[in-house]
PDB file of N, CA and C in Angstrom:
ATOM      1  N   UNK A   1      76.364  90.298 102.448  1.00  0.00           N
ATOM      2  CA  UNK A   1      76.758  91.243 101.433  1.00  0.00           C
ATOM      3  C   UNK A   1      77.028  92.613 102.040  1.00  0.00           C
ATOM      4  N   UNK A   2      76.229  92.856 102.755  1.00  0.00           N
ATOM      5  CA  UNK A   2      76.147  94.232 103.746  1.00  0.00           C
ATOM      6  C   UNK A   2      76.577  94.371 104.844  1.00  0.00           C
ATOM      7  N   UNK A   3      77.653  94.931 105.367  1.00  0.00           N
ATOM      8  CA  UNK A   3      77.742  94.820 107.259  1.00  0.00           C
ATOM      9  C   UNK A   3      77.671  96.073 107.503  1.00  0.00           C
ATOM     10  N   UNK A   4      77.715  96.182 108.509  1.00  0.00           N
ATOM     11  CA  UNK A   4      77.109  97.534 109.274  1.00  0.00           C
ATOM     12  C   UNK A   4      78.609  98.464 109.532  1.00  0.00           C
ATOM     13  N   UNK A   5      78.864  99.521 109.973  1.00  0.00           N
ATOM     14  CA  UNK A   5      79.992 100.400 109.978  1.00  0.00           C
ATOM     15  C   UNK A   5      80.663  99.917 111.111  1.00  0.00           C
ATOM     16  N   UNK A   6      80.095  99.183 112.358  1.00  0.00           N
ATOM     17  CA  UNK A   6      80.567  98.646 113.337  1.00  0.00           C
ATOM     18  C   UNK A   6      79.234  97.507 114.370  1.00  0.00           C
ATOM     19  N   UNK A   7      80.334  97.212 115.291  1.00  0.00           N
ATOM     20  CA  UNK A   7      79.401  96.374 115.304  1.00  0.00           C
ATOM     21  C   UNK A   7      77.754  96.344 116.376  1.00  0.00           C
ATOM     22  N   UNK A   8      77.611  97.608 116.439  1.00  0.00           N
ATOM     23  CA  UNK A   8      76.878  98.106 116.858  1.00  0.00           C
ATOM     24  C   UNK A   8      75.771  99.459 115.859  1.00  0.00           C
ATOM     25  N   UNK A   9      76.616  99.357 115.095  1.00  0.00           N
ATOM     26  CA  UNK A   9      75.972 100.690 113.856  1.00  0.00           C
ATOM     27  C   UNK A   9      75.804  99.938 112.417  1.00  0.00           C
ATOM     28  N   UNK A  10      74.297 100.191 111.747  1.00  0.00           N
ATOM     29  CA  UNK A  10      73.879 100.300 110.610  1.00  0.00           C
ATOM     30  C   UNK A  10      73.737 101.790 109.706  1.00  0.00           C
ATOM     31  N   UNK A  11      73.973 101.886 108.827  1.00  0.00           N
ATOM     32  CA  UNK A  11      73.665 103.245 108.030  1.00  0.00           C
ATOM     33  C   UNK A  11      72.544 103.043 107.212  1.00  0.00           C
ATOM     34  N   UNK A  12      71.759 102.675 106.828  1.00  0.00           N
ATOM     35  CA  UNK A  12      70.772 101.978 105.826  1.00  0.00           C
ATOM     36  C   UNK A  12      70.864 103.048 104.625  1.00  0.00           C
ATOM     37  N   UNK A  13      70.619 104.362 105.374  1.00  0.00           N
ATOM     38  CA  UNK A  13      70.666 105.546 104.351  1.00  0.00           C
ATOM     39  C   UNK A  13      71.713 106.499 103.813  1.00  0.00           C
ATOM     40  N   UNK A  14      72.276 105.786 104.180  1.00  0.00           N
ATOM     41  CA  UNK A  14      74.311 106.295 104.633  1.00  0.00           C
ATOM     42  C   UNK A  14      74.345 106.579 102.808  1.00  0.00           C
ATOM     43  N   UNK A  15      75.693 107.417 102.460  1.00  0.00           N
ATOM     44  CA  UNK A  15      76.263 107.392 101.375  1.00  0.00           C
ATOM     45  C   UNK A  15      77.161 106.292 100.865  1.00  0.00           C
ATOM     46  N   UNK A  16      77.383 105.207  99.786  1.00  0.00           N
ATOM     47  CA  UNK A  16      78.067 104.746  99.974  1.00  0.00           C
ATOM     48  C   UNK A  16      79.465 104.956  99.657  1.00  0.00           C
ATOM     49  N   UNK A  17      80.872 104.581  99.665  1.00  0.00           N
ATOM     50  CA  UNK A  17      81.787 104.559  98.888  1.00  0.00           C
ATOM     51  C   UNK A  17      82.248 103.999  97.576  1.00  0.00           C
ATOM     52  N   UNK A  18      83.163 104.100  97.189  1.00  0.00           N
ATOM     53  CA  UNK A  18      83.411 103.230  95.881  1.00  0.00           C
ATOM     54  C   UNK A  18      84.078 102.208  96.799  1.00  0.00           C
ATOM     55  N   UNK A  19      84.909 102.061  97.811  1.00  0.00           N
ATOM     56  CA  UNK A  19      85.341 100.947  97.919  1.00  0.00           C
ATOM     57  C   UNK A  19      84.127 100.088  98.705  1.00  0.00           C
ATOM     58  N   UNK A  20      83.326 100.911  99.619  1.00  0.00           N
ATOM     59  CA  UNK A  20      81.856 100.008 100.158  1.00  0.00           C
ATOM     60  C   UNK A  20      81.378  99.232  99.185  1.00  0.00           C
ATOM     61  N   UNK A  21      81.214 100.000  97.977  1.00  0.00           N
ATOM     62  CA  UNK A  21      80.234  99.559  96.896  1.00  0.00           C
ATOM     63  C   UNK A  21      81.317  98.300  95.918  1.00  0.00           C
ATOM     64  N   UNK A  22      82.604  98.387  96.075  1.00  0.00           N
ATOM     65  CA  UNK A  22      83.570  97.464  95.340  1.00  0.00           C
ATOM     66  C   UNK A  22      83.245  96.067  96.076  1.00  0.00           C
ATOM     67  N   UNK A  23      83.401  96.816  97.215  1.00  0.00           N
ATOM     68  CA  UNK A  23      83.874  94.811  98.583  1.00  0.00           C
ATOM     69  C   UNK A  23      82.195  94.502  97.993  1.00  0.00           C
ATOM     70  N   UNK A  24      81.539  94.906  98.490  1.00  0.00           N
ATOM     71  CA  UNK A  24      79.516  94.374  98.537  1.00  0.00           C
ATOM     72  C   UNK A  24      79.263  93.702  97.009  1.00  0.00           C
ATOM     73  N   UNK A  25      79.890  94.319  95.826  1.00  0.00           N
ATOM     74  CA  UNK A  25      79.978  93.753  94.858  1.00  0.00           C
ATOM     75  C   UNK A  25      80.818  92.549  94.536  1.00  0.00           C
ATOM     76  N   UNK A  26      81.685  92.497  95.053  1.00  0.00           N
ATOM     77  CA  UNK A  26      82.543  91.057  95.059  1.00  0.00           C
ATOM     78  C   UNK A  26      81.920  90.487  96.091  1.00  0.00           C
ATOM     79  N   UNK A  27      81.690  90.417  97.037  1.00  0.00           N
ATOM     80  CA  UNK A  27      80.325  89.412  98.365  1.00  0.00           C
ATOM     81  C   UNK A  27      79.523  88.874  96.943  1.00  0.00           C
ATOM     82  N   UNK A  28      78.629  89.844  96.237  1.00  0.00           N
ATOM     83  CA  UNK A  28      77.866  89.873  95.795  1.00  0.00           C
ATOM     84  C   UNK A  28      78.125  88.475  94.813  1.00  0.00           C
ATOM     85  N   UNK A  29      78.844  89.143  94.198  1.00  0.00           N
ATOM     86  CA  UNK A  29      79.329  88.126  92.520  1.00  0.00           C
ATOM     87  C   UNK A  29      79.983  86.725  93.156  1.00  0.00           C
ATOM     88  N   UNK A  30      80.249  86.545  94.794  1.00  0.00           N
ATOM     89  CA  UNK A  30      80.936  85.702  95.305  1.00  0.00           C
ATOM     90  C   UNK A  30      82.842  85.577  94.745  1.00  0.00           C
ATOM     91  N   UNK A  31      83.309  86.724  94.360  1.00  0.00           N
ATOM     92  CA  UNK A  31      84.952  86.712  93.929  1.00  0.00           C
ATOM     93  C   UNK A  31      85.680  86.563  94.906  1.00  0.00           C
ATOM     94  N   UNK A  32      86.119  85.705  95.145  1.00  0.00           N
ATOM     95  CA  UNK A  32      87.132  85.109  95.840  1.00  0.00           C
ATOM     96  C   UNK A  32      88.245  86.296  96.206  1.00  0.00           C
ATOM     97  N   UNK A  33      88.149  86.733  97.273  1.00  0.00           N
ATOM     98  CA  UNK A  33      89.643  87.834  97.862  1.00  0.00           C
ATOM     99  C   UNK A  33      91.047  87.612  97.955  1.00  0.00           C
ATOM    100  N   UNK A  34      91.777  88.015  97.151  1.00  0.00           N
ATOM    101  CA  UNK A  34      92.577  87.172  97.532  1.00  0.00           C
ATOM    102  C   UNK A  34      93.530  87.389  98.736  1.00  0.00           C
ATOM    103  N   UNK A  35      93.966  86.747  99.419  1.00  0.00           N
ATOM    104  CA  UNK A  35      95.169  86.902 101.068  1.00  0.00           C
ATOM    105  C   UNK A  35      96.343  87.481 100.392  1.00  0.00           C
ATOM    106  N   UNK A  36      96.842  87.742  99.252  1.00  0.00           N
ATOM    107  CA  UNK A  36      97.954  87.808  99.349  1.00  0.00           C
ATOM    108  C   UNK A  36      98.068  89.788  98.874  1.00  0.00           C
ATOM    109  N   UNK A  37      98.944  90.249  99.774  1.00  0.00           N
ATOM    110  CA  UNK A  37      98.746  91.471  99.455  1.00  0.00           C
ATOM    111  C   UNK A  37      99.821  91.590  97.851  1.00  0.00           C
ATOM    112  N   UNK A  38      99.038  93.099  97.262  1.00  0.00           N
ATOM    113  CA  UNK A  38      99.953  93.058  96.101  1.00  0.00           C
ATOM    114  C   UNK A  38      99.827  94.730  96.009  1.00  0.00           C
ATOM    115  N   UNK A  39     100.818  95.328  95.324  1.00  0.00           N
ATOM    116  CA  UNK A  39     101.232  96.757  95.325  1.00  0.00           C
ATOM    117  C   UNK A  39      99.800  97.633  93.986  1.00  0.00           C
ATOM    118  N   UNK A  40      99.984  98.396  94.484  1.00  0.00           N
ATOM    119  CA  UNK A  40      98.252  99.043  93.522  1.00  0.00           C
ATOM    120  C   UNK A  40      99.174 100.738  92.921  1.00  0.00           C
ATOM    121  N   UNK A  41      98.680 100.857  92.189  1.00  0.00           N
ATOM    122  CA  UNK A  41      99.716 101.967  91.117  1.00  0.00           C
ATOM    123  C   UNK A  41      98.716 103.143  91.676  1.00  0.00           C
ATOM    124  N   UNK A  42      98.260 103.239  92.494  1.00  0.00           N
ATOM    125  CA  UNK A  42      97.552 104.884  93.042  1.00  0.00           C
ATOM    126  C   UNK A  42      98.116 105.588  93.509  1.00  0.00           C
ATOM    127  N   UNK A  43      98.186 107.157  93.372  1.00  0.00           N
ATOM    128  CA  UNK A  43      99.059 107.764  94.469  1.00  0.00           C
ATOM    129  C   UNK A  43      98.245 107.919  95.802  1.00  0.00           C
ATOM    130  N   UNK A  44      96.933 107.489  95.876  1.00  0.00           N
ATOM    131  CA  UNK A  44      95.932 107.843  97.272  1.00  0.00           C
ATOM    132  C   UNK A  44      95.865 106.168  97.695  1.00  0.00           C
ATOM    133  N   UNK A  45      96.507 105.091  97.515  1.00  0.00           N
ATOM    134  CA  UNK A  45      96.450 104.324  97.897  1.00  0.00           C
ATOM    135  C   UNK A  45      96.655 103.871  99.411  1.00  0.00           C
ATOM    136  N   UNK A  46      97.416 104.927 100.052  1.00  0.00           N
ATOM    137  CA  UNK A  46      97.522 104.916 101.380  1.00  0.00           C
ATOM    138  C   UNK A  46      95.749 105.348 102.201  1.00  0.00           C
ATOM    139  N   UNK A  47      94.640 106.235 101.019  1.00  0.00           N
ATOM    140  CA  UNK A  47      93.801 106.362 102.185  1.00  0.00           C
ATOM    141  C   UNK A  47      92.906 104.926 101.469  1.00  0.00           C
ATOM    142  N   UNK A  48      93.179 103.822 101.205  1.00  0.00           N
ATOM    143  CA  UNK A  48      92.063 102.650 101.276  1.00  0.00           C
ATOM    144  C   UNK A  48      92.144 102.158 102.682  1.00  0.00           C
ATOM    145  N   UNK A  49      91.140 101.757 103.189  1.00  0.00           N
ATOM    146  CA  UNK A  49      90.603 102.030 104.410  1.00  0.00           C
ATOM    147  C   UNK A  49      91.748  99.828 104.797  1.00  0.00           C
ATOM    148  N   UNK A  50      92.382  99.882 106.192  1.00  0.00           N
ATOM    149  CA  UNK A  50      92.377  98.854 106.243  1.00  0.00           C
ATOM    150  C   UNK A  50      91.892  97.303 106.083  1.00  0.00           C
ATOM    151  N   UNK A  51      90.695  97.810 106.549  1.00  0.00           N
ATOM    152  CA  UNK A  51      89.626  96.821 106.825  1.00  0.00           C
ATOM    153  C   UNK A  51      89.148  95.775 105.102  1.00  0.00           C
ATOM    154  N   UNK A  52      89.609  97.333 104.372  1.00  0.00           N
ATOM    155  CA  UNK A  52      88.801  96.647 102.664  1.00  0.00           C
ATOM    156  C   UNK A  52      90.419  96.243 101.527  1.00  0.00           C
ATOM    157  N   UNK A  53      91.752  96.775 101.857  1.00  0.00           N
ATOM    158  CA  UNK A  53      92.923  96.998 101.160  1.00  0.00           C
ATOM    159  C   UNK A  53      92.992  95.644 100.156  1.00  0.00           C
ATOM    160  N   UNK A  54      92.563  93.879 100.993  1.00  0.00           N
ATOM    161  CA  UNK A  54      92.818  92.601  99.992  1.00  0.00           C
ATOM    162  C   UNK A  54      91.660  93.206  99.054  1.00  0.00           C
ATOM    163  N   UNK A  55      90.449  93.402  99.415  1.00  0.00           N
ATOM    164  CA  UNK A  55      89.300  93.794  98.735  1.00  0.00           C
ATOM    165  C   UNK A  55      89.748  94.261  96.991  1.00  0.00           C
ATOM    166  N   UNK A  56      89.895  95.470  98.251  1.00  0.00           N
ATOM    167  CA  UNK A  56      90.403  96.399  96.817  1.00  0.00           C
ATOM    168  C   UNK A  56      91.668  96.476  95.834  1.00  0.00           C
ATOM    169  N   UNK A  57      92.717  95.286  96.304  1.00  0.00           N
ATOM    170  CA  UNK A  57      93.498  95.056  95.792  1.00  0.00           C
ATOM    171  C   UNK A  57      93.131  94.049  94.585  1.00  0.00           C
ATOM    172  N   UNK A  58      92.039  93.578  95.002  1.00  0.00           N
ATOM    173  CA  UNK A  58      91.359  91.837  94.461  1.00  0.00           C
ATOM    174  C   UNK A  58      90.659  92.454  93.144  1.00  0.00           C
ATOM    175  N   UNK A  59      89.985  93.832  93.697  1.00  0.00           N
ATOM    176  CA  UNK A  59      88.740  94.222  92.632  1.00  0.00           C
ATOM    177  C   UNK A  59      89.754  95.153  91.625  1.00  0.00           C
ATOM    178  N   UNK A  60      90.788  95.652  91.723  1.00  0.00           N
ATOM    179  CA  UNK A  60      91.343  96.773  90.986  1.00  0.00           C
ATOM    180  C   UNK A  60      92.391  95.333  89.727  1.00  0.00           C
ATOM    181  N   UNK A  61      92.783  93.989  90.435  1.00  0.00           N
ATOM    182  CA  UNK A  61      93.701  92.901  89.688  1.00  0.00           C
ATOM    183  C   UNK A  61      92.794  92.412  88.800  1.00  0.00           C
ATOM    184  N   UNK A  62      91.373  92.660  89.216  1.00  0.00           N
ATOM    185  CA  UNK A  62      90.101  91.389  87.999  1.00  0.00           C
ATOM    186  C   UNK A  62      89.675  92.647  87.521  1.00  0.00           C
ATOM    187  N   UNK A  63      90.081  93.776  87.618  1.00  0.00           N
ATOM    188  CA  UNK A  63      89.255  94.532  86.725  1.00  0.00           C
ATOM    189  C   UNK A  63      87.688  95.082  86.848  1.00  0.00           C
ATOM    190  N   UNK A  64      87.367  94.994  88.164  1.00  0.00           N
ATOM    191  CA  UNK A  64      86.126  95.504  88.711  1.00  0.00           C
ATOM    192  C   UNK A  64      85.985  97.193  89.184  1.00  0.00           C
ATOM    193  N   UNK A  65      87.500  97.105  89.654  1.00  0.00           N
ATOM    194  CA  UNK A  65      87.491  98.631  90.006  1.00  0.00           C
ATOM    195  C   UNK A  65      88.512  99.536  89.462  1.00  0.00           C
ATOM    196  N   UNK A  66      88.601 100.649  88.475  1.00  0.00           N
ATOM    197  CA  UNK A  66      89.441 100.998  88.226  1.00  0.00           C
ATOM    198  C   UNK A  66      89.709 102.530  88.789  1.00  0.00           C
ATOM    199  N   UNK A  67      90.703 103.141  88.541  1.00  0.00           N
ATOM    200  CA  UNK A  67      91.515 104.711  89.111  1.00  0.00           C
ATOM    201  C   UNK A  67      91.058 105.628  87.814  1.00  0.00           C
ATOM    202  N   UNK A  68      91.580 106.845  88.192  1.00  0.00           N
ATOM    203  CA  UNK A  68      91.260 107.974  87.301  1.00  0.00           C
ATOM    204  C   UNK A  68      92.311 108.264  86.698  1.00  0.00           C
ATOM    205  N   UNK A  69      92.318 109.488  85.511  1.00  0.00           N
ATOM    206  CA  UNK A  69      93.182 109.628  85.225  1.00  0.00           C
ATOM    207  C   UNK A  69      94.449 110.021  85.373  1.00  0.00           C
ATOM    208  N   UNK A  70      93.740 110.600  86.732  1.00  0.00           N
ATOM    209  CA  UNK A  70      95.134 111.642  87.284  1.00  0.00           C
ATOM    210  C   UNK A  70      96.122 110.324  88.569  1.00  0.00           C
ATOM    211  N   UNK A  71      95.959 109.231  87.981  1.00  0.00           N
ATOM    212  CA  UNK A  71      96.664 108.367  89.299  1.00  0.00           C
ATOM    213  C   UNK A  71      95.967 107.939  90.401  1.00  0.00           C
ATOM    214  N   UNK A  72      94.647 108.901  90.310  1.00  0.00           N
ATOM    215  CA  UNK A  72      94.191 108.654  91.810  1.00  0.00           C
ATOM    216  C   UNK A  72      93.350 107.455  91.754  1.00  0.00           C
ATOM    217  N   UNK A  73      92.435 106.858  92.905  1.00  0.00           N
ATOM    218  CA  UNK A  73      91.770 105.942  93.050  1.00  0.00           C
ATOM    219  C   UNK A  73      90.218 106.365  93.895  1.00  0.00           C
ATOM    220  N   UNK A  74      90.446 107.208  94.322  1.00  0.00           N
ATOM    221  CA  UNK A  74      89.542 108.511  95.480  1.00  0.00           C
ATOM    222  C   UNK A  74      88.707 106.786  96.120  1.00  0.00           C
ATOM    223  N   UNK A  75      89.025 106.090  97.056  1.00  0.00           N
ATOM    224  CA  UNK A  75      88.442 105.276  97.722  1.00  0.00           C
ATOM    225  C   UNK A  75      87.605 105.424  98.478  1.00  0.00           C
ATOM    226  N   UNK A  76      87.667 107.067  98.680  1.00  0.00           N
ATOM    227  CA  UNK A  76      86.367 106.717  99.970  1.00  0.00           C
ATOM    228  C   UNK A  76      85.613 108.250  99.623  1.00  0.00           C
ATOM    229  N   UNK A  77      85.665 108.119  98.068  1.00  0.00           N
ATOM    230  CA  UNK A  77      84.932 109.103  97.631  1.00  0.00           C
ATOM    231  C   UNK A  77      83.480 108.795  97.263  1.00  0.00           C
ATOM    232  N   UNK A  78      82.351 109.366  97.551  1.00  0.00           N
ATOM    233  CA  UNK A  78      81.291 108.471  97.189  1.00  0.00           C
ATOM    234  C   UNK A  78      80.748 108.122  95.987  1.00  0.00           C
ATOM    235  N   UNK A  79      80.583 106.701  95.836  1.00  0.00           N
ATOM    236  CA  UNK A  79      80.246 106.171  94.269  1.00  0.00           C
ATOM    237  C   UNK A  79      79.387 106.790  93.484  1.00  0.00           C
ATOM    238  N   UNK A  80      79.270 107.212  92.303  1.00  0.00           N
ATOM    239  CA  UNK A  80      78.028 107.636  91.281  1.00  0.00           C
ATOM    240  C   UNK A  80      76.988 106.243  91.103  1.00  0.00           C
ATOM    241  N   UNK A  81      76.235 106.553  90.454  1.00  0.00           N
ATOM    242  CA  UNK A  81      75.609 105.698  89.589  1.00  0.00           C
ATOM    243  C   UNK A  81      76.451 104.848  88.467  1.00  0.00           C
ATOM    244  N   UNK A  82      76.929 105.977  87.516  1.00  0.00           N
ATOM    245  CA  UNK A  82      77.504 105.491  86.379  1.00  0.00           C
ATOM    246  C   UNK A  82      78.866 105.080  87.196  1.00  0.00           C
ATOM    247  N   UNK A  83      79.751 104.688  88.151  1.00  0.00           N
ATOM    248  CA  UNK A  83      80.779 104.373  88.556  1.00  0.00           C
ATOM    249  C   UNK A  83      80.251 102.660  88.948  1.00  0.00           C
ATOM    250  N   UNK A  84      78.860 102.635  89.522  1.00  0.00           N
ATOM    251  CA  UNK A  84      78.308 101.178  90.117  1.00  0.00           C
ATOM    252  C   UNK A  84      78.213 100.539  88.994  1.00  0.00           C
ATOM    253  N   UNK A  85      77.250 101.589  87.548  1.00  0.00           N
ATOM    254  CA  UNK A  85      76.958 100.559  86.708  1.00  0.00           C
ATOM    255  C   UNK A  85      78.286 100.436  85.790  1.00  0.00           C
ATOM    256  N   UNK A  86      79.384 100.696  86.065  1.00  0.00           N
ATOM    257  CA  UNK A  86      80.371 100.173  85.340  1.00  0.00           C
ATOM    258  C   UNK A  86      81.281  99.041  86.118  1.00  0.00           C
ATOM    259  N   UNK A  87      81.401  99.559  87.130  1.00  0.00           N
ATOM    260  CA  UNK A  87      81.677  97.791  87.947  1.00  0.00           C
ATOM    261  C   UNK A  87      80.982  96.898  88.136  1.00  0.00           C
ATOM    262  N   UNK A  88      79.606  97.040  87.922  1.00  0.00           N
ATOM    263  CA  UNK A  88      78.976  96.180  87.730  1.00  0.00           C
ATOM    264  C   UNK A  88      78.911  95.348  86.339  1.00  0.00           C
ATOM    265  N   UNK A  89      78.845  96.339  85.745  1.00  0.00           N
ATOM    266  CA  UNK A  89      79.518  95.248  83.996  1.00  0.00           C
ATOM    267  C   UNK A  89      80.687  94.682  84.178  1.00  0.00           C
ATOM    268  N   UNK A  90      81.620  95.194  84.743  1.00  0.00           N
ATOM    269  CA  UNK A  90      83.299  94.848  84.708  1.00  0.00           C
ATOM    270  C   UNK A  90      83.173  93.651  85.214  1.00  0.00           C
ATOM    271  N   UNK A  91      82.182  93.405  86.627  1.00  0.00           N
ATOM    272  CA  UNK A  91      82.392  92.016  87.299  1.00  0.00           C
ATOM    273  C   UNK A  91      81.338  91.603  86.475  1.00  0.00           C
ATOM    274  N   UNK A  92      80.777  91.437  85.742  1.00  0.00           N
ATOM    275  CA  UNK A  92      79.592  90.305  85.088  1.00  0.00           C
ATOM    276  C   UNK A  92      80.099  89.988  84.285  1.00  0.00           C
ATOM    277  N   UNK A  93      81.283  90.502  83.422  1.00  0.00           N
ATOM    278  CA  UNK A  93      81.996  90.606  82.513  1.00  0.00           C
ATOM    279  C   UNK A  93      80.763  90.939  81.074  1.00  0.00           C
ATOM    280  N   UNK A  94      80.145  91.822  81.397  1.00  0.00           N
ATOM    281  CA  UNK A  94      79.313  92.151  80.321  1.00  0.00           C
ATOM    282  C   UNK A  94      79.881  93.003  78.664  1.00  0.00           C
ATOM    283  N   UNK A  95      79.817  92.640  77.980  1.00  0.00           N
ATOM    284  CA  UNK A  95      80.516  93.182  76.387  1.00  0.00           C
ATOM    285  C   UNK A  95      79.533  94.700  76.545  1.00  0.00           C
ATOM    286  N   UNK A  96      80.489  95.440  76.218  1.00  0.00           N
ATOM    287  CA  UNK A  96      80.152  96.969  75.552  1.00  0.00           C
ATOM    288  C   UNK A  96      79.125  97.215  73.915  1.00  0.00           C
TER     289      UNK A  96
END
């Protein structure tokens, strides 16, 4: 569920991201990633980090992760609380 920043480095106490906290949540829920790339309506979509882009392409198509109002997506802005516990309902598919 967790990997380290490289493969020599752990953060344990690190801040996380919204997209850290998106991918670990799909590990988590076991959601299938999908390979196929697909276009994402953000204008900051260029800074999602390579490594996570199917990720976050996967979590923004099922509805786990969504953007703000202003277009943006801020990916490697660090997650709130209330940002986890709403992707976390989104992927459980929990009713409001």
């Amino acid at each position: 569920m967790v990997e380290g920043v490289d493969a020599q480095t752990f953060v344990p106490d690190g801040y996380i991201t919204r997209t850290e906290f998106a991918v670990m949540l799909l590990r988590t829920q076991q959601i299938e990633i999908s390979n196929e790339s697909s276009a994402m309506p953000f204008s900051d979509k260029e800074s999602v980090p390579e490594w996570a882009r199917l990720a976050i392409q996967t979590a923004v198509a099922k509805g786990v992760l969504d953007g703000y109002e202003d277009g943006t997506l801020r990916p490697q802005q660090t997650v709130s609380r209330a940002e986890m516990a709403a992707m976390v309902s989104k992927a459980m598919k929990w009713e409001k």
